[in-house]
C-alpha atoms as a PDB file:
ATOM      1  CA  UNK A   1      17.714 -78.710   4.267  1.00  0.00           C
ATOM      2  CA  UNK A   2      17.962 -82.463   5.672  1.00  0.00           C
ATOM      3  CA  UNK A   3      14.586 -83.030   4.773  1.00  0.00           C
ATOM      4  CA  UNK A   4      15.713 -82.303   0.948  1.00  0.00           C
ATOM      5  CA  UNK A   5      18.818 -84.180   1.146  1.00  0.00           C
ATOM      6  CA  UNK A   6      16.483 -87.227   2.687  1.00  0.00           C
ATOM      7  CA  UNK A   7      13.852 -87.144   0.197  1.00  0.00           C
ATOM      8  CA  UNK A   8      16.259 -86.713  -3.128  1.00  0.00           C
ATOM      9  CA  UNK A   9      18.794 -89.617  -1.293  1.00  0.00           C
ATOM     10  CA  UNK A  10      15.932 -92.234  -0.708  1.00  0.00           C
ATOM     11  CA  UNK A  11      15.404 -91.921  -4.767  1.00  0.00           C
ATOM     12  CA  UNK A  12      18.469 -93.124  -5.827  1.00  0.00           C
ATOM     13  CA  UNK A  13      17.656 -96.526  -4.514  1.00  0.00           C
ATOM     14  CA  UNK A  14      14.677 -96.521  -6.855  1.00  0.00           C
ATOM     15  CA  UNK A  15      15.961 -94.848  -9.617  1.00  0.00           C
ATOM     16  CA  UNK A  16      19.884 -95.355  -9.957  1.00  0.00           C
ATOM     17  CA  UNK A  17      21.463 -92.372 -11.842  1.00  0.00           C
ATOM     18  CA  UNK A  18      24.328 -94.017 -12.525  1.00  0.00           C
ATOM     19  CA  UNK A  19      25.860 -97.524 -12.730  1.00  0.00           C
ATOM     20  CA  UNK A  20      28.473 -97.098  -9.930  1.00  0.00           C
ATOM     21  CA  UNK A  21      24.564 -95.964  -7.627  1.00  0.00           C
ATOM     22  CA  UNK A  22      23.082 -99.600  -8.966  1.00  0.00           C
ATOM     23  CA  UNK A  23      26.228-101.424  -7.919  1.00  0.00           C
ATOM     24  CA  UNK A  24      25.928 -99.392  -4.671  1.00  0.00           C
ATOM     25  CA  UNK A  25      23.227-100.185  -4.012  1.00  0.00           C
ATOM     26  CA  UNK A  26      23.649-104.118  -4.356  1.00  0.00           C
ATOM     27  CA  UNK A  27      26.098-104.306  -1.484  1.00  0.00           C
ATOM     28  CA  UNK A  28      23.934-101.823   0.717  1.00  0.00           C
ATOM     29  CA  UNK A  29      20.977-104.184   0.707  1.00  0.00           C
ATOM     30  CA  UNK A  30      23.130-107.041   1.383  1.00  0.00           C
ATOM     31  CA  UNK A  31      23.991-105.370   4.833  1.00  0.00           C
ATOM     32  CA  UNK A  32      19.811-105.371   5.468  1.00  0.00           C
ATOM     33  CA  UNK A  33      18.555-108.834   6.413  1.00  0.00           C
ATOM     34  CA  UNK A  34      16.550-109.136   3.254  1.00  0.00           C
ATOM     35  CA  UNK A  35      17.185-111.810   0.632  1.00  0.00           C
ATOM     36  CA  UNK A  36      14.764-109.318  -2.192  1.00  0.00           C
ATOM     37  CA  UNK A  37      17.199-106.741  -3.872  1.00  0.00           C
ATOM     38  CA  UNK A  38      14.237-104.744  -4.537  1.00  0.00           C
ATOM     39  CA  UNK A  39      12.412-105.497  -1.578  1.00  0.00           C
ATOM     40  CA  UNK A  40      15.741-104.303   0.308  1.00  0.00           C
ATOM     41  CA  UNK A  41      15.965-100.608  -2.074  1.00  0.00           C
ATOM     42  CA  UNK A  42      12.376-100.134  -1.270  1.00  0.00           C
ATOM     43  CA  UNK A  43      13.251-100.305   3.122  1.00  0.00           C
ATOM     44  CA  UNK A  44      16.339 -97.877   1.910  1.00  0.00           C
ATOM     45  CA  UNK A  45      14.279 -95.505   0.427  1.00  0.00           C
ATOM     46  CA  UNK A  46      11.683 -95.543   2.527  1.00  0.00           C
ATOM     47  CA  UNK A  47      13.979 -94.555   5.678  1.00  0.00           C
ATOM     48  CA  UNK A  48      15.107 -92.069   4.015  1.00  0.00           C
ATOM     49  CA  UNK A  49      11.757 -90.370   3.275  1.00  0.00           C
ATOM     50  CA  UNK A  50      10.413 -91.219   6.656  1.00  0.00           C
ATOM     51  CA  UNK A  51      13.704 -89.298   8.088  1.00  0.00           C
ATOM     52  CA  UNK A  52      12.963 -86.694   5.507  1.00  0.00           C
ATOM     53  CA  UNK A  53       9.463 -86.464   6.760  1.00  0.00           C
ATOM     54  CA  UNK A  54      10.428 -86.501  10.371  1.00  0.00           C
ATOM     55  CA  UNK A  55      13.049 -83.762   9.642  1.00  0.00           C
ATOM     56  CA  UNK A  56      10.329 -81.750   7.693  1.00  0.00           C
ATOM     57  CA  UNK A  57       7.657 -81.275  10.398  1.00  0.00           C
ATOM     58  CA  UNK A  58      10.361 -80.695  12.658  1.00  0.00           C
ATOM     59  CA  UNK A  59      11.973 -77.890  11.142  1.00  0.00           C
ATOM     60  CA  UNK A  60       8.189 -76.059  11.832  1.00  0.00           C
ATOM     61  CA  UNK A  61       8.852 -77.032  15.619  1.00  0.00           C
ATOM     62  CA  UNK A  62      10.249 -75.190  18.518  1.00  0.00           C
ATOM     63  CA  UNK A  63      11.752 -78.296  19.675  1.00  0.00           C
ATOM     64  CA  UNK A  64      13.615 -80.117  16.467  1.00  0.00           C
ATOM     65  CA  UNK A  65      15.149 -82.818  18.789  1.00  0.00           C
ATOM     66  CA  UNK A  66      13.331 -85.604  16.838  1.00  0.00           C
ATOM     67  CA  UNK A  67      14.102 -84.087  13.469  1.00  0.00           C
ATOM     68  CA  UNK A  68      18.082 -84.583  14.206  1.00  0.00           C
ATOM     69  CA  UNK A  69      18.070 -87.849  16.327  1.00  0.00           C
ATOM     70  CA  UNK A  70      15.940 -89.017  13.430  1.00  0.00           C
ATOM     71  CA  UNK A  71      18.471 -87.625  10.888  1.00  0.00           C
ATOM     72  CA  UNK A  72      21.862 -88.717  12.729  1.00  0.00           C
ATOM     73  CA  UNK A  73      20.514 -92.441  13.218  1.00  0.00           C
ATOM     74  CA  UNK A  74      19.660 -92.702   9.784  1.00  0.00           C
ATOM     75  CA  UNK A  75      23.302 -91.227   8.399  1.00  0.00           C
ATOM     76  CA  UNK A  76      24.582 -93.963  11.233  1.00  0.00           C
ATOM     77  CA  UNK A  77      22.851 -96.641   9.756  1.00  0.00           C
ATOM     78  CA  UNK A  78      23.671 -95.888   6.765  1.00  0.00           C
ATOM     79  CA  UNK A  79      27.809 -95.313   7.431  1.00  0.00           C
ATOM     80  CA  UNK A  80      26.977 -98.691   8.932  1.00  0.00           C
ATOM     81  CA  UNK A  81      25.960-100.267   5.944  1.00  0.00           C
ATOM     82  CA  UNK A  82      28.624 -98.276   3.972  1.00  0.00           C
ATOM     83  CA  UNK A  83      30.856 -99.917   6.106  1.00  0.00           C
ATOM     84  CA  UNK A  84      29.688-103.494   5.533  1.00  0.00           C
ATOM     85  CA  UNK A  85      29.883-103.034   1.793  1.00  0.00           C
ATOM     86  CA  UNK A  86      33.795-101.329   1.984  1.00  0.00           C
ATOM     87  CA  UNK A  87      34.774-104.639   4.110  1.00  0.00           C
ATOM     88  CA  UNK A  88      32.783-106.788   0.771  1.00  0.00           C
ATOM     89  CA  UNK A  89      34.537-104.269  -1.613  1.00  0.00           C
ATOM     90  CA  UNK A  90      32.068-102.016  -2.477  1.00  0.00           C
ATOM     91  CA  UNK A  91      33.354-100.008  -5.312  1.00  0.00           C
ATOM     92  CA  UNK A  92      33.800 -96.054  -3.553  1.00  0.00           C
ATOM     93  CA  UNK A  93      33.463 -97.022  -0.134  1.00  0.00           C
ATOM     94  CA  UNK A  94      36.078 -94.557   0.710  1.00  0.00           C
ATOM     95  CA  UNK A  95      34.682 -91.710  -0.574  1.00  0.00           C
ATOM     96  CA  UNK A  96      31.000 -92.692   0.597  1.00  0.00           C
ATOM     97  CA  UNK A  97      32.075 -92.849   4.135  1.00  0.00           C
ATOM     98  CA  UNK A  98      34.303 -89.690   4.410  1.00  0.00           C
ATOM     99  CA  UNK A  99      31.139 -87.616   2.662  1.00  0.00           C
ATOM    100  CA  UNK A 100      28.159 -89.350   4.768  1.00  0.00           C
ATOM    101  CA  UNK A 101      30.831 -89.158   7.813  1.00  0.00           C
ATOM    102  CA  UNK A 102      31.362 -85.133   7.760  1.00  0.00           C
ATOM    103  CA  UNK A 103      27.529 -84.899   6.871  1.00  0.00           C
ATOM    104  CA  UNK A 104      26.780 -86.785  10.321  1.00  0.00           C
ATOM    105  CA  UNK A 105      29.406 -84.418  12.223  1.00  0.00           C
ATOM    106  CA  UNK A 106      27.299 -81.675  10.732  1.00  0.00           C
ATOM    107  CA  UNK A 107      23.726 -82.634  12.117  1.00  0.00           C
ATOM    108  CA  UNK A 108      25.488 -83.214  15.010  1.00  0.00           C
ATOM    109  CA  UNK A 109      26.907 -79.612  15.485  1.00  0.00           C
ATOM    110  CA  UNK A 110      23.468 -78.230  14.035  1.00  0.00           C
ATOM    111  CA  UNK A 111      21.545 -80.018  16.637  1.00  0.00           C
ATOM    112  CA  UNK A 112      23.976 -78.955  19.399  1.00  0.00           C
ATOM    113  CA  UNK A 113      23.872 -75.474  18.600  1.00  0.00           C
ATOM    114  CA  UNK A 114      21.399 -73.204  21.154  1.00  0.00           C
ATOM    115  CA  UNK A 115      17.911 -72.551  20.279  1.00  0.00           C
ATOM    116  CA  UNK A 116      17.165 -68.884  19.562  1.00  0.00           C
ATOM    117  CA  UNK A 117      15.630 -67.319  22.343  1.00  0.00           C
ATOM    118  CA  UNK A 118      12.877 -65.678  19.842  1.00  0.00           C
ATOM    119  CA  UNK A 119      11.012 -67.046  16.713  1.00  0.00           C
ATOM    120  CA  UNK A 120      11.318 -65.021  13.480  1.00  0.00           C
ATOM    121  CA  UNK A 121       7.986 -64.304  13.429  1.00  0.00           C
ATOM    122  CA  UNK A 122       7.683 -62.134  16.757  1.00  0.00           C
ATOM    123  CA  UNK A 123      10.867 -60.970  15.884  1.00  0.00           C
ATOM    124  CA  UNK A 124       9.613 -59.299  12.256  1.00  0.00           C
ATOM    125  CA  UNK A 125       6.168 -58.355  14.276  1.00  0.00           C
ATOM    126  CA  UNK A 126       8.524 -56.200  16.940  1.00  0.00           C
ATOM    127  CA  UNK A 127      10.101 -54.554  13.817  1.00  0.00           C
ATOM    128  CA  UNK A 128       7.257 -54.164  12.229  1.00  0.00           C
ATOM    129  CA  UNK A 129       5.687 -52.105  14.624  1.00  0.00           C
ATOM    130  CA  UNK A 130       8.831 -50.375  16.536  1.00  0.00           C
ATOM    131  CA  UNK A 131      11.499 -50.200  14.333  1.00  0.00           C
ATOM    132  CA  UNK A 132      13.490 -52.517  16.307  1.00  0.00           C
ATOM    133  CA  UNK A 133      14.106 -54.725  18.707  1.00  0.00           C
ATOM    134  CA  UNK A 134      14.396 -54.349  22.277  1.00  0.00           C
ATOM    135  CA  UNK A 135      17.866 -53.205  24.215  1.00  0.00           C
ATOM    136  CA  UNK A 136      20.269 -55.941  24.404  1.00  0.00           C
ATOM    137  CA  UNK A 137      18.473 -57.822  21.722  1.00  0.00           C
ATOM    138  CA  UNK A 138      20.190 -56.682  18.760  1.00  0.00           C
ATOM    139  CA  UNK A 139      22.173 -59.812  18.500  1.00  0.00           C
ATOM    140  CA  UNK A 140      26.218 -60.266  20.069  1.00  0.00           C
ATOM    141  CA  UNK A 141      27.410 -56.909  19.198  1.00  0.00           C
ATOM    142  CA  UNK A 142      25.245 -55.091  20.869  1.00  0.00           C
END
């Protein structure tokens, strides 16, 4: 699901839906070192697609702890910049960093949440073959 959100994010830097995005999107790449407007969207969108990538191949993983730390420093950097632009009155600054602020909490209490002690896949093999899963393994009410 982060790896969505990345990849359709990192377009609006490209591709501006709206005005208010284009205006956005001025006083976000004034918080980058980068004197280019478009050379500064490009290193916005492109962090987001990386971090979309990164969450992506991590989702397959047993381990996923690259796939948030990647995700929460991006939504970090990017309250940062948020941030930057509400002190240079960025038009919805507000709003931008209460949104992208409870999104962060969120891959934060994903990625502190236990791994599951079985995959899904040996899990549907066990039902597969017996019907069900082993005692004690039914899940917290059993």
């Amino acid at each position: 699901m982060l790896a969505v959100v990345d990849f359709a994010y990192g377009m609006t830097f490209l591709r501006p839906d709206e005005a208010g995005q284009a205006i956005t999107n001025r006083y976000l790449a004034e918080a980058l070192p980068v004197d280019n407007l478009t050379a500064a969207a490009w290193i916005w969108a492109c962090a987001w697609w990386v971090t979309g990538l990164i969450c992506l191949v991590n989702a397959f993983r047993r381990e996923d702890f690259w796939g948030y730390a990647a995700a929460l420093a991006l939504k970090v950097a990017y309250l940062t910049a948020v941030g930057y632009g509400a002190l240079h009155g960025m038009p919805n600054a507000t709003t931008r960093l209460i949104v992208w602020g409870f999104i962060a909490g969120l891959v934060v209490a994903e990625a502190r949440r236990p791994e599951p002690t079985r995959d899904i896949f040996t899990v549907s093999r066990e039902l597969d073959q017996t019907g069900g899963l082993p005692p004690g393994e039914e899940g917290p009410d059993a």
